[in-house]
Protein backbone atom coordinates (compact mmCIF):
# COMPACT_ATOMS: atom_id res chain seq x y z
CA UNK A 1 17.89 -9.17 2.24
CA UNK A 2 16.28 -9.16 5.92
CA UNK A 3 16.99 -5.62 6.26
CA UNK A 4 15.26 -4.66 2.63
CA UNK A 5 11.75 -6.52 3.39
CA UNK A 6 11.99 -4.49 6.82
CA UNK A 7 12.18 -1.18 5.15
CA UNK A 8 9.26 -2.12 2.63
CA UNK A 9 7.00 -3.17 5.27
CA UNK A 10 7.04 0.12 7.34
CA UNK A 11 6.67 1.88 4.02
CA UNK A 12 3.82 -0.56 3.17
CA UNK A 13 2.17 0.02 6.61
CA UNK A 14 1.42 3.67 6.26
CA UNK A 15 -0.72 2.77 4.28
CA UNK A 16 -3.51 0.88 6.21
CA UNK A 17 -6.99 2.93 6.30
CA UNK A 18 -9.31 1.67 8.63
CA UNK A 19 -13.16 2.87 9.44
CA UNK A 20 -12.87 6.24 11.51
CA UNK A 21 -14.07 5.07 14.89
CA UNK A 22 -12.03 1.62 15.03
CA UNK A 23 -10.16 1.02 17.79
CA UNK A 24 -6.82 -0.43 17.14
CA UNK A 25 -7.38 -3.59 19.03
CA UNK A 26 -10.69 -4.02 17.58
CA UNK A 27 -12.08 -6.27 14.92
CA UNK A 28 -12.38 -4.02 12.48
CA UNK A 29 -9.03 -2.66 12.56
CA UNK A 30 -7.73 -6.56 12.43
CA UNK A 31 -9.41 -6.47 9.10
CA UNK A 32 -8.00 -3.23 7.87
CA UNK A 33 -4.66 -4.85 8.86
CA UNK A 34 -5.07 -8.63 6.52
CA UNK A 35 -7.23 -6.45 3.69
CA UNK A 36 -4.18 -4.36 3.33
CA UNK A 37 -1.94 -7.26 3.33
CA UNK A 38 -3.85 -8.94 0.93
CA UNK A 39 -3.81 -6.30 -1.70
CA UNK A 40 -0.03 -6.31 -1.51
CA UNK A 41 0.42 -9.70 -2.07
CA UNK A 42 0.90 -13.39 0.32
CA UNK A 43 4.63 -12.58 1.27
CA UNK A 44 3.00 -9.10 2.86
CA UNK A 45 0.90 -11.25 5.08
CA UNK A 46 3.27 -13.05 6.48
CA UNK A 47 5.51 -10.02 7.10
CA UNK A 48 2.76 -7.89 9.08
CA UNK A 49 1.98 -11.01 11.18
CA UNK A 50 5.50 -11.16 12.49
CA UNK A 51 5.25 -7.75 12.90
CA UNK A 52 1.89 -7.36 14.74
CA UNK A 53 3.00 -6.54 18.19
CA UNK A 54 4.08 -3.00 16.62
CA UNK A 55 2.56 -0.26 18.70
CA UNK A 56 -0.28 1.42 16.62
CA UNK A 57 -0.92 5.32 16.32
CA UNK A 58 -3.78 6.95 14.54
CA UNK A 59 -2.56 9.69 11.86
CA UNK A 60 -5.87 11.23 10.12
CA UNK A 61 -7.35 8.07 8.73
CA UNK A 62 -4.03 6.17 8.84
CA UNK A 63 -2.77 4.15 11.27
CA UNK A 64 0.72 4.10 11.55
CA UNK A 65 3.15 1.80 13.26
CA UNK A 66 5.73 3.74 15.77
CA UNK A 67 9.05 2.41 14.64
């Protein structure tokens, strides 16, 4: 079951928009992050937040997590 809610969170996390000149350790990409999470639901909260030492790469207006 572990291994299934890992899969759906990196396919959830490609996902995440944030404003154009955001820096990934800024405030507003924080934001980005738990408004994402949000939309998908409580339990997605909770995943990204164990999951939020994941290096970050921009990808057009994405940001991506390098898995």
């Amino acid at each position: 079951m572990g291994t299934t809610k890992r899969r759906e969170v990196v396919k959830w996390s490609r996902s995440i928009w944030i404003p154009d000149k955001a820096d990934v350790n800024s405030l507003a990409f924080s934001r980005a992050v738990k408004q994402f999470a949000y939309d998908l639901g409580a339990e997605a909260v909770g995943i990204i937040n164990l999951n939020r030492n994941w290096v970050w790469k921009r990808d057009g207006r994405n940001i991506v997590p390098e898995v």
